[in-house]
C-alpha atoms as a PDB file:
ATOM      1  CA  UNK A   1     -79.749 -69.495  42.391  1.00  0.00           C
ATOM      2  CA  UNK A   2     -79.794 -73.175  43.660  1.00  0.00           C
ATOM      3  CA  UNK A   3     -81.396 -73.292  47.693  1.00  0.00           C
ATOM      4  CA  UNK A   4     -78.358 -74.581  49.360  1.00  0.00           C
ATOM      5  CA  UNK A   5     -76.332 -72.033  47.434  1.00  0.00           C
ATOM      6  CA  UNK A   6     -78.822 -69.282  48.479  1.00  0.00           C
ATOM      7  CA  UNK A   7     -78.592 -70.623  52.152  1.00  0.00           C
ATOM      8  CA  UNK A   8     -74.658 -70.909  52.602  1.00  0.00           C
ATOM      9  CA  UNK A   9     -74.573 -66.933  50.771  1.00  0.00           C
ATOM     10  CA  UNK A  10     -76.760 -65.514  53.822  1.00  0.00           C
ATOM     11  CA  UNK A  11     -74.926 -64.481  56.983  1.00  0.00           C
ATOM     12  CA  UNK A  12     -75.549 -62.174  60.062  1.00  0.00           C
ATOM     13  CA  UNK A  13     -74.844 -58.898  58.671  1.00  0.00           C
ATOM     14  CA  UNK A  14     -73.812 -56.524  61.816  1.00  0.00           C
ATOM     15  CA  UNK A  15     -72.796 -53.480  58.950  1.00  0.00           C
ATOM     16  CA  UNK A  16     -75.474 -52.118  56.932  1.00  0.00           C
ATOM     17  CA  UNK A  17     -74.741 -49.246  54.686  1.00  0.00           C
ATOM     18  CA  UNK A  18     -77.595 -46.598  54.674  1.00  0.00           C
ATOM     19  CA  UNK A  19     -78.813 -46.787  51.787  1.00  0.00           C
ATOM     20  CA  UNK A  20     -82.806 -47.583  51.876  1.00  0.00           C
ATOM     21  CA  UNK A  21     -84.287 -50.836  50.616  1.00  0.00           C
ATOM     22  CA  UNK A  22     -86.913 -50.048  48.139  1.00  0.00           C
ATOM     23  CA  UNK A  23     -90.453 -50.350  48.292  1.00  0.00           C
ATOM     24  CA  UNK A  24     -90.732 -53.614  45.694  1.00  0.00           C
ATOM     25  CA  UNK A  25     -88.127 -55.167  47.460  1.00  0.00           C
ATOM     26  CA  UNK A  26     -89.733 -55.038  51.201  1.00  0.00           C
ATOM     27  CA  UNK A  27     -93.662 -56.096  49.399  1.00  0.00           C
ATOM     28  CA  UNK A  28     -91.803 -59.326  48.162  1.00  0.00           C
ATOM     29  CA  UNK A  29     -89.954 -60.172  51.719  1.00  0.00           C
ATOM     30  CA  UNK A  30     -93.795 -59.346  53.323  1.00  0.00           C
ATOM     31  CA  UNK A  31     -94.917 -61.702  50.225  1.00  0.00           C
ATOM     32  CA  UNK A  32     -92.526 -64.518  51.473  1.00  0.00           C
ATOM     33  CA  UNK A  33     -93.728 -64.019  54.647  1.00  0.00           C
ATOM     34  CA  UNK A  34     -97.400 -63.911  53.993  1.00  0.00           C
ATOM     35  CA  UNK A  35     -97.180 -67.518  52.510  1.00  0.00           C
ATOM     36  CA  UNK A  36     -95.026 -68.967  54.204  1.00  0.00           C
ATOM     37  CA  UNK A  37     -96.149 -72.220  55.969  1.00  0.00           C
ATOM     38  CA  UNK A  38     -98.248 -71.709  59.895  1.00  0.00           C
ATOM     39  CA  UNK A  39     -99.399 -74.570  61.950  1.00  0.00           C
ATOM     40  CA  UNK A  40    -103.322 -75.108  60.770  1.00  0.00           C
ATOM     41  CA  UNK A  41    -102.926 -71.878  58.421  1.00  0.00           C
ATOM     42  CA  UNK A  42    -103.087 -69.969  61.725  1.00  0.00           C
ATOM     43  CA  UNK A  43    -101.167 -66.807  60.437  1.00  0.00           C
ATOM     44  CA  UNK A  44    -101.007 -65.485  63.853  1.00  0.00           C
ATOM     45  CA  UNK A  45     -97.953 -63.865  62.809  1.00  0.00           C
ATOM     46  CA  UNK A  46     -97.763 -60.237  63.423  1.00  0.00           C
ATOM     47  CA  UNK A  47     -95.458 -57.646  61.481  1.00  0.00           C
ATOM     48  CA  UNK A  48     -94.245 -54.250  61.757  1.00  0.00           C
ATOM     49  CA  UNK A  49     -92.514 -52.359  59.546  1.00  0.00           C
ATOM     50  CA  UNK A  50     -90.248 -50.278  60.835  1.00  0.00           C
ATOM     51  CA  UNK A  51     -88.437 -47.709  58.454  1.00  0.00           C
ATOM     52  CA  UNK A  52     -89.676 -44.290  59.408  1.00  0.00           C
ATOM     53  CA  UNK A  53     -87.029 -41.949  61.131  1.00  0.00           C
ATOM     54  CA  UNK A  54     -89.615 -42.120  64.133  1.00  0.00           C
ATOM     55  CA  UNK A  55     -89.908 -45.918  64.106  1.00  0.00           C
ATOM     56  CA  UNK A  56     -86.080 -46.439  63.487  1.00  0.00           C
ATOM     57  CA  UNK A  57     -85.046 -43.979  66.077  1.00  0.00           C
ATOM     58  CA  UNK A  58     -87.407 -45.844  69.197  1.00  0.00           C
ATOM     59  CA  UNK A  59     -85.644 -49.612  68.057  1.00  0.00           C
ATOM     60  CA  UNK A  60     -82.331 -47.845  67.995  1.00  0.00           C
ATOM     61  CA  UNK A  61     -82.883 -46.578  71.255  1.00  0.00           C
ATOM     62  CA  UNK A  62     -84.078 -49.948  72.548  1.00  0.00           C
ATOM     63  CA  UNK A  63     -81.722 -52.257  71.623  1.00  0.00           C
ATOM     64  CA  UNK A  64     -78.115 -52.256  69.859  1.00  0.00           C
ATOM     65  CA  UNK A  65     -79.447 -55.361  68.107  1.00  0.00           C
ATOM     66  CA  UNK A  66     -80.966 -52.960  65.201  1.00  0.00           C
ATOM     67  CA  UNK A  67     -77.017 -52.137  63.673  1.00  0.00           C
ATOM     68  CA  UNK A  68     -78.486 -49.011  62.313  1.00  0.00           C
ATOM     69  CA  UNK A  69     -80.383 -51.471  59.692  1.00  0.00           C
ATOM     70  CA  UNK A  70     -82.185 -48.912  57.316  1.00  0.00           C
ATOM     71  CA  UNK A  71     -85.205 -51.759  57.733  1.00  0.00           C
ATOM     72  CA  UNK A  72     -86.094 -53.396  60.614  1.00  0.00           C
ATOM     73  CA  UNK A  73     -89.185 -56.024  61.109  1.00  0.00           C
ATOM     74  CA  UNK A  74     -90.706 -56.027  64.255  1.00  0.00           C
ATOM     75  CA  UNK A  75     -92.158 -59.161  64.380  1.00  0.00           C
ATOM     76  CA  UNK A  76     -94.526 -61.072  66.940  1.00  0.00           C
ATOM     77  CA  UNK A  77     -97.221 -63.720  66.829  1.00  0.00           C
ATOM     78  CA  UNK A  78    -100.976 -63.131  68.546  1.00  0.00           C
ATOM     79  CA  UNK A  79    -101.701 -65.476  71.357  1.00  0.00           C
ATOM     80  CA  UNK A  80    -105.320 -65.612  70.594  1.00  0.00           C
ATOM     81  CA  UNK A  81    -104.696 -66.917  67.304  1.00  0.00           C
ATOM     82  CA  UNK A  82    -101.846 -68.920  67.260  1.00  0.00           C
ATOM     83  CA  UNK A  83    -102.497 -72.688  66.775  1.00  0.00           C
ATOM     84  CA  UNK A  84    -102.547 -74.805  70.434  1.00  0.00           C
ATOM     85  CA  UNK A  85    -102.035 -78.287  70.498  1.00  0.00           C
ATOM     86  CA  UNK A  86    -104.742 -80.137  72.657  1.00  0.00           C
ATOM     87  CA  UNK A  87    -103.346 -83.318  71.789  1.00  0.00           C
ATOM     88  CA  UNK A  88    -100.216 -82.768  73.535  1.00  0.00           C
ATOM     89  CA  UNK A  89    -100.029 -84.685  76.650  1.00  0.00           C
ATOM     90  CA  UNK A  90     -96.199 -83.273  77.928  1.00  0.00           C
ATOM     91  CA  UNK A  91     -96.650 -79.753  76.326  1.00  0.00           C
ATOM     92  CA  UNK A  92    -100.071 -79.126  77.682  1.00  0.00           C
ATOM     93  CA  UNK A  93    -101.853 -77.113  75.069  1.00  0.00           C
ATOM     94  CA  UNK A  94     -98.582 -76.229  73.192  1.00  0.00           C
ATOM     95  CA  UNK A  95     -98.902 -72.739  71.258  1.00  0.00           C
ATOM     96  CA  UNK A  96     -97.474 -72.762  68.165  1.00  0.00           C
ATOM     97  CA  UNK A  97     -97.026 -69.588  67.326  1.00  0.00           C
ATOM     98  CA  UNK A  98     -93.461 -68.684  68.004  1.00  0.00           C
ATOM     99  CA  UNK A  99     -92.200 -71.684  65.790  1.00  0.00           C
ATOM    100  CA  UNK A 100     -94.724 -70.318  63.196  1.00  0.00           C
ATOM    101  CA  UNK A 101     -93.186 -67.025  62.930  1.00  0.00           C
ATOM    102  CA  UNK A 102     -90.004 -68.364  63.198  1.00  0.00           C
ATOM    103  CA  UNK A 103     -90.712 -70.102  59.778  1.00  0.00           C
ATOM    104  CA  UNK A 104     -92.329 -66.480  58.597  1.00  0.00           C
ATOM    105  CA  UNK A 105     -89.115 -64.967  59.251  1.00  0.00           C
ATOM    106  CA  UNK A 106     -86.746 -67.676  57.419  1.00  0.00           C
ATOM    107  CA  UNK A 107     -88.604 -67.274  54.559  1.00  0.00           C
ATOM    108  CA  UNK A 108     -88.464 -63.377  54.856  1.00  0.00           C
ATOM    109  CA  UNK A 109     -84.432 -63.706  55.791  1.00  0.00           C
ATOM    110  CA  UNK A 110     -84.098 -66.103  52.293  1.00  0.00           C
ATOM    111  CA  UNK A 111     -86.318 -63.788  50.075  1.00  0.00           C
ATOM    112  CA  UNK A 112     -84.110 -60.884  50.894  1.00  0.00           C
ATOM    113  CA  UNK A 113     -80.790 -62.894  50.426  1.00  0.00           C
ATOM    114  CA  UNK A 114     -82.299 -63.764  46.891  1.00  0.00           C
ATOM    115  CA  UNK A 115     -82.842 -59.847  46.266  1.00  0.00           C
ATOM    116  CA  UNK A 116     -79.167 -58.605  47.478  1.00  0.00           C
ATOM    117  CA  UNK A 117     -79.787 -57.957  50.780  1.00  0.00           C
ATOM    118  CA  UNK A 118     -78.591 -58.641  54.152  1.00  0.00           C
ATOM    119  CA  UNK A 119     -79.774 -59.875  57.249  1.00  0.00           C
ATOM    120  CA  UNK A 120     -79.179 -60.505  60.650  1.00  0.00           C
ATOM    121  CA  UNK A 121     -82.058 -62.118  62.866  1.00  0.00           C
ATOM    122  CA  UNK A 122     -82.216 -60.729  66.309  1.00  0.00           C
ATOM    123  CA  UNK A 123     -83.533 -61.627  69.467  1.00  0.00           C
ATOM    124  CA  UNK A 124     -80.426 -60.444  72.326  1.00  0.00           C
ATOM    125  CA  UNK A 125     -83.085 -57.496  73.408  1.00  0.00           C
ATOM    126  CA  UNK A 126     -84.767 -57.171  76.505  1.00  0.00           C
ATOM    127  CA  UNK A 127     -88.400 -57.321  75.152  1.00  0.00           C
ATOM    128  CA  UNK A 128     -89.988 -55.245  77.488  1.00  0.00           C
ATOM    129  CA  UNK A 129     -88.162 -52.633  76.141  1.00  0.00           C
ATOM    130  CA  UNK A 130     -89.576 -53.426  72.701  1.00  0.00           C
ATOM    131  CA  UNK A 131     -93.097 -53.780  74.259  1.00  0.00           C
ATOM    132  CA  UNK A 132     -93.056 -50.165  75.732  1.00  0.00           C
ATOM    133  CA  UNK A 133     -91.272 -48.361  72.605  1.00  0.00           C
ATOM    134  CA  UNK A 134     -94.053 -49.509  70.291  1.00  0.00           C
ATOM    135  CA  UNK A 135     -96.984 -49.540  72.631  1.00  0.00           C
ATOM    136  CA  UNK A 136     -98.010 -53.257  72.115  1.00  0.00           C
ATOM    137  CA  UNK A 137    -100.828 -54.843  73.042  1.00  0.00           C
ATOM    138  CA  UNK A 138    -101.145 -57.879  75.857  1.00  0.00           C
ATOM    139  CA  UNK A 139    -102.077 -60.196  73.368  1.00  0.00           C
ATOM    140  CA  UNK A 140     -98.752 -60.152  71.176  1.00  0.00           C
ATOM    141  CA  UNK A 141     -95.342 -62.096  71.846  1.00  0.00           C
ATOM    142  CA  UNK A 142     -92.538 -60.685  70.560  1.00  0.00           C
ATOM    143  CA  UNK A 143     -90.180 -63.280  68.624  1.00  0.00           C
ATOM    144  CA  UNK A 144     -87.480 -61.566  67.440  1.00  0.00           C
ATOM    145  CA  UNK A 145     -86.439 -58.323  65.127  1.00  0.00           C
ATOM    146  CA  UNK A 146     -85.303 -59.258  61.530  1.00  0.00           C
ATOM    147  CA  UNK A 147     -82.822 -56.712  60.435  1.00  0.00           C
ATOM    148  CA  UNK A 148     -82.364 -55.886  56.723  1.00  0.00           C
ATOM    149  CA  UNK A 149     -80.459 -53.706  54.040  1.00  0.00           C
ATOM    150  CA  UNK A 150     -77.075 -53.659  51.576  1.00  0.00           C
ATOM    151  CA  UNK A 151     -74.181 -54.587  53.601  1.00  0.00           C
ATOM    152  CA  UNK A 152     -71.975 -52.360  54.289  1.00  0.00           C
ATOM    153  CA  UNK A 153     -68.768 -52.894  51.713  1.00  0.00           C
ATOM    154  CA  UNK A 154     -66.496 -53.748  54.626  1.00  0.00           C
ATOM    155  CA  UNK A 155     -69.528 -56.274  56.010  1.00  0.00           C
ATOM    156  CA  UNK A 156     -68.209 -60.116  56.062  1.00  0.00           C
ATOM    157  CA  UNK A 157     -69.293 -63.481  58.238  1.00  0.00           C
ATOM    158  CA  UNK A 158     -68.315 -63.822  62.022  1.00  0.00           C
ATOM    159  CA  UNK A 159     -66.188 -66.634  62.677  1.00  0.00           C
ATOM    160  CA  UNK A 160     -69.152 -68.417  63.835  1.00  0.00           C
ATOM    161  CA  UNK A 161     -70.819 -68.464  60.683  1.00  0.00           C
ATOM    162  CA  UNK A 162     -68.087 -71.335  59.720  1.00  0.00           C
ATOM    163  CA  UNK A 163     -68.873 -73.388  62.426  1.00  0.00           C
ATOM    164  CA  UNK A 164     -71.099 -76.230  61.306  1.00  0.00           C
ATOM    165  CA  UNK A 165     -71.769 -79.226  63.124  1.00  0.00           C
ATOM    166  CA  UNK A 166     -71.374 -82.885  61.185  1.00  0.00           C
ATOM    167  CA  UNK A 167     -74.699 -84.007  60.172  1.00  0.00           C
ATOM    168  CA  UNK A 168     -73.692 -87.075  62.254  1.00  0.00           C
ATOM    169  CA  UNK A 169     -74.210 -84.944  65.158  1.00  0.00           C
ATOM    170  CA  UNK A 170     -77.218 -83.619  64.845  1.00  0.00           C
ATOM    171  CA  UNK A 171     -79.110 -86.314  62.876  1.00  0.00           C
ATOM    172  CA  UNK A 172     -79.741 -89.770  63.614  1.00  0.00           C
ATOM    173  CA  UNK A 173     -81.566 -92.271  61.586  1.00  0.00           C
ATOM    174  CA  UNK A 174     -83.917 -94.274  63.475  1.00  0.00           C
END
């Protein structure tokens, strides 16, 4: 499948259906992960897997932002590892690693598209929530939960996924 075409079929799914993702499927969304691109090959990215009935049931209870997703990734980025910018003069120091894991998880979110799954990335969670559930340490941040399995049949966009900006308003040649 062509990019864009791969990028206009992916959409917040909000219905999953419970039927599990298999085991090849979630190495090659880890794969797309693992090489995706990090500021100075940092890799501070952090990932948890969460698909046991024990794991599933302590996200469920923490936020509503898991929609019962048979597969949920936990992810976060280590502090003490994460790429800081020392060059910087208005971002003193600027850590990297949230945008880097942002980039993890696109790559993650487009792999599964490509493999017939849905998505929906997630961060409307109070985190400290997240934090106590799983028992994380200090030095991770969490960035956001990536939600995944088959749509439910009766899953389909939110009117928002329709709403696109004119390049013209969010790019300007200089």
């Amino acid at each position: 499948m062509e990019f864009l075409e791969l990028c206009k079929k992916r959409y917040s799914v909000r219905k999953f259906s419970s039927r599990k993702v298999e085991d090849e499927k979630i190495t090659k969304i880890l794969e797309a992960g693992r090489i995706a691109p990090t500021a100075k090959n940092s890799q501070s990215h952090r990932i948890f897997v969460l698909k046991s009935e024990d794991a599933l049931k302590k996200i469920y209870k923490a936020t509503p932002m898991s929609y019962n997703a048979p597969l949920i990734l936990l992810v976060c980025y280590d502090v003490e590892s994460s790429y800081k910018n020392p060059a910087d003069t208005v971002y003193k120091n600027y850590d990297g690693g949230e945008v880097d894991a942002a980039i993890v998880v696109s790559s993650m979110m487009y792999e599964a598209t490509e493999l017939g799954l849905g998505t929906l990335w997630a961060r409307g969670f109070d985190t400290r929530k997240i934090i106590d559930a799983f028992d994380l340490p200090e030095n991770l941040r969490v960035v956001c939960l990536l939600d995944i399995g088959y749509a439910a049949e009766e899953s389909e966009p939110g009117e928002r996924h329709f709403l696109r900006k004119n390049l013209s308003e969010t790019v300007k040649e200089l």
